[in-house]
Protein backbone atom coordinates (compact mmCIF):
# COMPACT_ATOMS: atom_id res chain seq x y z
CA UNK A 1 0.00 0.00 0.00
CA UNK A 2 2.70 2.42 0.74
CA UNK A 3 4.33 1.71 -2.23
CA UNK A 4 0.56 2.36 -4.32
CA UNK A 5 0.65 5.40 -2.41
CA UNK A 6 3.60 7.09 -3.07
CA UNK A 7 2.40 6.37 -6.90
CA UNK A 8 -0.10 8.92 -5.94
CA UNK A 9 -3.31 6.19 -5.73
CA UNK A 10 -6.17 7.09 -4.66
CA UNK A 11 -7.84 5.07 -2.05
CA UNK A 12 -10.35 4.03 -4.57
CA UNK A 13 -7.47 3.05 -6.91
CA UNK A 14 -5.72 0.97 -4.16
CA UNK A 15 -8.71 -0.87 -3.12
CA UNK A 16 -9.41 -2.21 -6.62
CA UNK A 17 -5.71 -3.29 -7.05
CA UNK A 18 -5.49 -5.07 -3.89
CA UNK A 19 -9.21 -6.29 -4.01
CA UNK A 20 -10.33 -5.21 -0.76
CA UNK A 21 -12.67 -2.24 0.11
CA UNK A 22 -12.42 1.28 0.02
CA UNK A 23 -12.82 1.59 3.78
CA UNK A 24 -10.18 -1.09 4.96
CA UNK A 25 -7.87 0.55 2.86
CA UNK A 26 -8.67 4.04 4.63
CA UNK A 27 -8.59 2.07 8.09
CA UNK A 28 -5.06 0.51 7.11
CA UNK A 29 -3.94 4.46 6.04
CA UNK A 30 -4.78 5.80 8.98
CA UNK A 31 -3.39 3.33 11.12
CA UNK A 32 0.34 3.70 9.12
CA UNK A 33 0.34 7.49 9.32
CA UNK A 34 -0.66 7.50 5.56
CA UNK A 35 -1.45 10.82 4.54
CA UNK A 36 -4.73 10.55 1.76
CA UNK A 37 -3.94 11.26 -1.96
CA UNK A 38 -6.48 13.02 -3.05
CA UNK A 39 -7.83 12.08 -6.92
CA UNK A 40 -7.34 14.98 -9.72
CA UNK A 41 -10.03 14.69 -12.85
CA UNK A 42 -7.30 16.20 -15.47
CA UNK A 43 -9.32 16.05 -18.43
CA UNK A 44 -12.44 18.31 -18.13
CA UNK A 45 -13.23 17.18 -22.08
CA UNK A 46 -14.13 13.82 -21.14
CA UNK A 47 -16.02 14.57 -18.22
CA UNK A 48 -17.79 16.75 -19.90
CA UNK A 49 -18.82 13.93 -22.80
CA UNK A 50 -19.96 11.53 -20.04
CA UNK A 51 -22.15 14.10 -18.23
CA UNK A 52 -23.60 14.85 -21.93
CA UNK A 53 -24.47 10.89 -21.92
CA UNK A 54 -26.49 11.32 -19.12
CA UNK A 55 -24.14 9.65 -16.85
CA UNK A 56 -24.52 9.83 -13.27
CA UNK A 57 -22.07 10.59 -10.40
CA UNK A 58 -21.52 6.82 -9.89
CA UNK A 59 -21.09 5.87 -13.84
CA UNK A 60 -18.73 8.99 -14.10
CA UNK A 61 -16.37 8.14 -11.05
CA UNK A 62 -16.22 4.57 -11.79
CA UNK A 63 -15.44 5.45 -15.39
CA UNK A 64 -12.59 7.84 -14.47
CA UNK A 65 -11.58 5.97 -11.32
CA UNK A 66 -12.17 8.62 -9.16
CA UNK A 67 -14.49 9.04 -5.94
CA UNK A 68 -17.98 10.39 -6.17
CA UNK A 69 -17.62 13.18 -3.99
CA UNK A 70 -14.65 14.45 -6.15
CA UNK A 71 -17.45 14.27 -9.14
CA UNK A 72 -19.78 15.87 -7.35
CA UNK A 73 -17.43 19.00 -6.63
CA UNK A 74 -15.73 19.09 -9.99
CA UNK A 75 -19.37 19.10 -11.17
CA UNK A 76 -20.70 21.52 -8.85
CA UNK A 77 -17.91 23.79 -9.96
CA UNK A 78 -18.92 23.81 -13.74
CA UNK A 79 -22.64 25.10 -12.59
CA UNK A 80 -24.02 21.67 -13.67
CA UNK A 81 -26.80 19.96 -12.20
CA UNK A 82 -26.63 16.57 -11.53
CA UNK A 83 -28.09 13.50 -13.82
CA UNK A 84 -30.52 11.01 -12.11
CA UNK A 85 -31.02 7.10 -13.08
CA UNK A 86 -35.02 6.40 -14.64
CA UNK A 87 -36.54 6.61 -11.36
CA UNK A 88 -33.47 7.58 -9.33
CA UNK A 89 -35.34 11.58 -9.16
CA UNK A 90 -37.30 11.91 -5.53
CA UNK A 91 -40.95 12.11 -6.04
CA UNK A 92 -41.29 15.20 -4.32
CA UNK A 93 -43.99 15.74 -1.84
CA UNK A 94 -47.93 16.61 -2.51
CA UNK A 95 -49.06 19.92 -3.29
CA UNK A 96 -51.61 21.12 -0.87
CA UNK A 97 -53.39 23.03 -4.00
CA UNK A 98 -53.30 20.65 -6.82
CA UNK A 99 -56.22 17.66 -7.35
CA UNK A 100 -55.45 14.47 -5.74
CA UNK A 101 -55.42 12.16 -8.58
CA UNK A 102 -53.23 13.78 -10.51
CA UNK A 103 -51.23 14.08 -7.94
CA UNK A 104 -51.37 10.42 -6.58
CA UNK A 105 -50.54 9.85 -10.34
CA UNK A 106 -47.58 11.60 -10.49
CA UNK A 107 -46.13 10.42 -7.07
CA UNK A 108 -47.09 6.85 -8.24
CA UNK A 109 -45.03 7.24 -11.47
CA UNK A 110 -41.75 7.02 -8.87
CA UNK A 111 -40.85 2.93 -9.08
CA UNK A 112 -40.29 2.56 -5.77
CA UNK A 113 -42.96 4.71 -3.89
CA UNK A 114 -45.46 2.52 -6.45
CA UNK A 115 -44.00 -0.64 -5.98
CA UNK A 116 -44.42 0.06 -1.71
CA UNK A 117 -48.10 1.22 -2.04
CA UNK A 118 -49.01 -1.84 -4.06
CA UNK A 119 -46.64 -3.91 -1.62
CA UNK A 120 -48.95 -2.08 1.59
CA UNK A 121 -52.13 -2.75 -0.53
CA UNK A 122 -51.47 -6.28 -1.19
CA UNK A 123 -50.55 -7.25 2.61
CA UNK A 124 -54.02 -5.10 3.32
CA UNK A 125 -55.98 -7.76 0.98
CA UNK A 126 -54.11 -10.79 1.95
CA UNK A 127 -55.12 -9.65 5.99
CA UNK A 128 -58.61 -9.12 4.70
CA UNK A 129 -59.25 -12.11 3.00
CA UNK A 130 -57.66 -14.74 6.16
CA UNK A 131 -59.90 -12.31 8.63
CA UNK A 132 -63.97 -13.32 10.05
CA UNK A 133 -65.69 -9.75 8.45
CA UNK A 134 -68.32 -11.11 6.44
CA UNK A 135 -68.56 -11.76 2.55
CA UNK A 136 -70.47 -7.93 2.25
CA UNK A 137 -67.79 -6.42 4.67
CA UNK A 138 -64.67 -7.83 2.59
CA UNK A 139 -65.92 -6.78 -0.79
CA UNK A 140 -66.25 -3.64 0.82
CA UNK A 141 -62.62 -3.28 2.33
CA UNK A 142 -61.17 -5.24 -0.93
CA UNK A 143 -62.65 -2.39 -3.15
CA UNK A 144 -61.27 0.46 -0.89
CA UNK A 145 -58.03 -1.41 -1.61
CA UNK A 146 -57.74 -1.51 -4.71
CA UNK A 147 -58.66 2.38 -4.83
CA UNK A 148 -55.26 2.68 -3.06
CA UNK A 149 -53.57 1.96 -6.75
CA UNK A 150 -55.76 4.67 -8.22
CA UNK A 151 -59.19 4.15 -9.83
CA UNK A 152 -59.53 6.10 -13.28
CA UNK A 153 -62.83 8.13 -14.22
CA UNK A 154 -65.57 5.84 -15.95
CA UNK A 155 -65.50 6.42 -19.39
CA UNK A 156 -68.50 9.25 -20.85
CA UNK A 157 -71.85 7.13 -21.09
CA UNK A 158 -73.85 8.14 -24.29
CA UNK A 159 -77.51 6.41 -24.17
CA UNK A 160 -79.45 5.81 -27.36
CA UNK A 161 -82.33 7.98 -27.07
CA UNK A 162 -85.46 5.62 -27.97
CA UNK A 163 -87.45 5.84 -30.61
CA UNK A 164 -90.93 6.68 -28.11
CA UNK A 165 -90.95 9.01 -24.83
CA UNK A 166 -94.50 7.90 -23.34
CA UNK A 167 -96.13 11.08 -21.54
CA UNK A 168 -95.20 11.51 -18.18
CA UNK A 169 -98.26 10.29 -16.32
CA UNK A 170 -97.22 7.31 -18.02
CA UNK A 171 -93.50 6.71 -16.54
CA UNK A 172 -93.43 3.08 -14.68
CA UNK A 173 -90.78 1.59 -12.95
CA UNK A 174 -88.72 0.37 -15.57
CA UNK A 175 -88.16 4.42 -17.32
CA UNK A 176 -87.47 5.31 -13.72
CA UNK A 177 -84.72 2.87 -13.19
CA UNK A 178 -83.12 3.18 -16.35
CA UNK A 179 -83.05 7.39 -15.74
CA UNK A 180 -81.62 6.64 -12.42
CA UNK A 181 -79.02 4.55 -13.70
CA UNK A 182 -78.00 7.14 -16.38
CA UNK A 183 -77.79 9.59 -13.60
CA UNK A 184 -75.57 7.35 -11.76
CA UNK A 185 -73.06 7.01 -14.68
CA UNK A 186 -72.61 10.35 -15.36
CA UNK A 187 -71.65 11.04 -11.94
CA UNK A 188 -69.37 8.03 -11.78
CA UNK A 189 -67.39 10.28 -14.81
CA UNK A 190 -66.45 12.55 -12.29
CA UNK A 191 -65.47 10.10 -9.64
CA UNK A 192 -61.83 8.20 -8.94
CA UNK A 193 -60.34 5.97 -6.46
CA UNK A 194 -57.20 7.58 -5.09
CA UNK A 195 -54.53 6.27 -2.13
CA UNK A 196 -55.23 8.87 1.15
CA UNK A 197 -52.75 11.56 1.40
CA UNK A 198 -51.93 9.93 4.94
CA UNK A 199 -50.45 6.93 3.01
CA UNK A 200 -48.82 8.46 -0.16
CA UNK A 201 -46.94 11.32 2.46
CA UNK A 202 -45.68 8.39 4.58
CA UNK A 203 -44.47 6.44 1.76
CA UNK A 204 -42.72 9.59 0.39
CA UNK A 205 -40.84 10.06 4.20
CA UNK A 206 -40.11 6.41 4.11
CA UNK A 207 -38.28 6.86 0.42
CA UNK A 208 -40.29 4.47 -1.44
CA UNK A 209 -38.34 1.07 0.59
CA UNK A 210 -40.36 -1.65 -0.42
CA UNK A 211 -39.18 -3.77 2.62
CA UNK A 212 -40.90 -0.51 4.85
CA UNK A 213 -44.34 -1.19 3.34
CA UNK A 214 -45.52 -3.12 6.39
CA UNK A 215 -45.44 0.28 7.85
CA UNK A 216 -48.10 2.31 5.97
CA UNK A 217 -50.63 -1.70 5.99
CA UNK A 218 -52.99 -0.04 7.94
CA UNK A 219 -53.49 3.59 6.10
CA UNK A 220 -54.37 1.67 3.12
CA UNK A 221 -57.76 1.44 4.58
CA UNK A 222 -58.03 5.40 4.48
CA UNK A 223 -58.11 5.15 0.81
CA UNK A 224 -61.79 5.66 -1.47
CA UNK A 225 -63.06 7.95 -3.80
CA UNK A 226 -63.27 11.41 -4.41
CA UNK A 227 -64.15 13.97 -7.26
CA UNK A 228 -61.95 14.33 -9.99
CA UNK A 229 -60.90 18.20 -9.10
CA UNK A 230 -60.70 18.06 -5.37
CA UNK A 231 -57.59 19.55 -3.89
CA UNK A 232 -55.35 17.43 -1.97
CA UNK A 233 -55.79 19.79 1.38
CA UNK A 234 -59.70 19.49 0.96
CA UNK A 235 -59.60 15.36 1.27
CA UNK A 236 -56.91 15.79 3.92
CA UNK A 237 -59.35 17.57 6.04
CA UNK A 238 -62.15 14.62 5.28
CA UNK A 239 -61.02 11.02 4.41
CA UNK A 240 -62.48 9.99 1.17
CA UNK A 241 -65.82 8.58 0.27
CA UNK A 242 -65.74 4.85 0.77
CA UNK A 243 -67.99 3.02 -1.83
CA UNK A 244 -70.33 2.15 0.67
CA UNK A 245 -71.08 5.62 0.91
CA UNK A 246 -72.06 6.24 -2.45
CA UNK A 247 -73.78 3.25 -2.97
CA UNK A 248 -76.08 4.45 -0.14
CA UNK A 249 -76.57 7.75 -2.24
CA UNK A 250 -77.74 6.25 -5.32
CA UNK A 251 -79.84 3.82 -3.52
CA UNK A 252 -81.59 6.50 -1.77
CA UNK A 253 -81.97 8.40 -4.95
CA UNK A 254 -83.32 5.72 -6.53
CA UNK A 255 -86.25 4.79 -3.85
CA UNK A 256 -87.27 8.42 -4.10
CA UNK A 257 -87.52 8.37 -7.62
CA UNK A 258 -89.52 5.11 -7.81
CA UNK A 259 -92.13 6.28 -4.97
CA UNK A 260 -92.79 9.47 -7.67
CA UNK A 261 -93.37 6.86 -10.40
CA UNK A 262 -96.90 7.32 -11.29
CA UNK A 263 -97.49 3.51 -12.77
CA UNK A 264 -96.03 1.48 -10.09
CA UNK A 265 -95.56 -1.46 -12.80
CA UNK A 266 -92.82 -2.84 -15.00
CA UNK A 267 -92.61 -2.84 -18.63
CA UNK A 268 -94.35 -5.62 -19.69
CA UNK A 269 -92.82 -7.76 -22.55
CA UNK A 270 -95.06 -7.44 -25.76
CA UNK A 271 -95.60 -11.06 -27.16
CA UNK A 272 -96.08 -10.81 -30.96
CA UNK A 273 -97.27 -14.39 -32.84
CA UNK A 274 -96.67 -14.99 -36.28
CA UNK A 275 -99.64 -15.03 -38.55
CA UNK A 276 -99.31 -16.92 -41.83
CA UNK A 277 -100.28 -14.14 -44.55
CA UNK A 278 -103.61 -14.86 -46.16
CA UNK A 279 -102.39 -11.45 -48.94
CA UNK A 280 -101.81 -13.18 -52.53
CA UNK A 281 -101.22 -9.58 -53.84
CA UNK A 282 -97.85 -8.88 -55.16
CA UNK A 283 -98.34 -5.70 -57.26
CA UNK A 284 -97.40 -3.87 -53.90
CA UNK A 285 -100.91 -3.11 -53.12
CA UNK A 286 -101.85 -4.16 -48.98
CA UNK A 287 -103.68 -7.72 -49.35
CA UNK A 288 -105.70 -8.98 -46.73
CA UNK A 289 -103.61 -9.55 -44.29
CA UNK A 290 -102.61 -5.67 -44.01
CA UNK A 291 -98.76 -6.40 -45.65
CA UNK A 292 -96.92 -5.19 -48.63
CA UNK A 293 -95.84 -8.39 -50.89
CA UNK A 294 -93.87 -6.36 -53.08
CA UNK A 295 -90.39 -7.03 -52.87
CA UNK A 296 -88.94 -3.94 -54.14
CA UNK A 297 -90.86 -1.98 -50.63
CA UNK A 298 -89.31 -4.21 -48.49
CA UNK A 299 -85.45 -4.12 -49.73
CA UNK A 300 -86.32 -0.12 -49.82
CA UNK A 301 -87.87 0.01 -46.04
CA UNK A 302 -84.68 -2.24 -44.69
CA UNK A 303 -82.23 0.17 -46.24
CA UNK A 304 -83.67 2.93 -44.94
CA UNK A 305 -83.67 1.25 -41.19
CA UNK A 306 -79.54 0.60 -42.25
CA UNK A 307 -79.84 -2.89 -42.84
């Protein structure tokens, strides 16, 4: 070693020769009375063209054989910032003003915070499903789970409008429901399961260690569903809607609208039976049996209907 070092080798340097690590080597120095040679990058041009790569602090000092903290000051020195791995860049931390979701989203898109919220939410189901709640209870719970890995908006529901509106004396049950349900999917647009902000902010101060998910288990059951726009400080303030809840919304909505019904009836099925045509006509004139025979009318009426 004290040979290496009056060569001028780094510590780095040595360690590699002699195959042992960089902190034995410093141990060893210090113990001779070694004085540390401190590494020199000489040739800015080549640092330069590895930065440009995207290299990072690591790739450059192991490329040049130099520490990283001598990178990092040599860098630091040139006014350059430094270059991160794909999801080596911090996910930040949650803007009290911006929505949730797209928040959550962007948090989410950091490997390792995602990969320790799905780790929490998994370890949330598996307790679930080996627990005594009842079948209703777990559905419930496995739901607000899975909301914890982000829900996206339902897609915009566009019903056929049919060919009849009956007056409105005449609504039954079965218009009722089917207005109700409409009303329901339009407002499930506007609706998305996100993780709480209690869970994603822990994550964050745990720095996305997938081992630390055990931690954060039990704010996995904060998670549910909120509106597409609200802030991340308004759900902080209020835990998200669990499904539960909103289910209980639409079902009371829907009870409501069915008591206004005036025709407490369903729609009942029309049977239609199949008369053999008595008509011989077939000039296109109506024969007895009220049908055109002429085949020309009915090619013409299909096309029309798209056919």
């Amino acid at each position: 070693m004290a040979k290496l070092k009056e060569k001028g080798a780094t510590d780095q340097e040595i360690s590699k020769t002699l195959g042992i690590s960089r902190s034995k080597v410093a141990r060893i120095r210090k113990k001779n009375g070694i004085k540390s040679t401190k590494g020199k990058i000489t040739d800015e041009s080549e640092f330069i063209k590895l930065y440009n790569k995207g290299f990072t602090d690591s790739l450059i000092a192991k490329t040049l054989g130099v520490s990283r903290g001598l990178v990092i000051k040599f860098r630091n020195k040139l006014g350059l910032k430094a270059n991160f791995a794909v999801g080596g860049r911090s996910a930040g931390k949650l803007r009290d003003n911006e929505p949730l979701y797209y928040e959550a989203k962007r948090v989410l898109k950091h490997i390792e915070t995602a990969r320790m919220v799905r780790a929490a939410s998994r370890m949330y189901l598996e307790e679930i499903q080996n627990s005594d709640m009842s079948k209703e209870e777990k559905t419930e719970r496995e739901v607000t789970a899975w909301a914890a890995t982000i829900i996206d908006p339902t897609p915009m529901f566009h019903p056929a409008p049919g060919s009849y509106t009956p007056p409105a004396e005449k609504t039954n049950l079965t218009g009722v429901r089917y207005a109700v349900e409409v009303e329901s999917r339009s407002e499930r647009i506007n609706l998305v399961g996100v993780p709480a902000p209690e869970l994603l902010n822990k994550a964050l101060e745990l720095k996305g260690v997938v081992e630390s998910a055990y931690a954060i288990k039990d704010l996995v059951g904060l998670s549910g569903y909120v509106g597409l726009h609200e802030t991340v400080a308004s759900v902080t303030n209020k835990n998200p809607d669990k499904v539960k809840e909103w289910k209980e919304i639409w079902r009371t909505y829907q009870e409501r609208s069915e008591d206004w019904a005036p025709l407490k009836v369903e729609s009942q099925i029309k049977m239609r039976c199949l008369n053999r045509s008595t008509s011989t006509a077939s000039t296109g004139k109506k024969g007895k049996g009220g049908g055109c025979q002429n085949i020309h009318d009915r090619r013409a009426y299909a096309g029309a209907a798209g056919y």
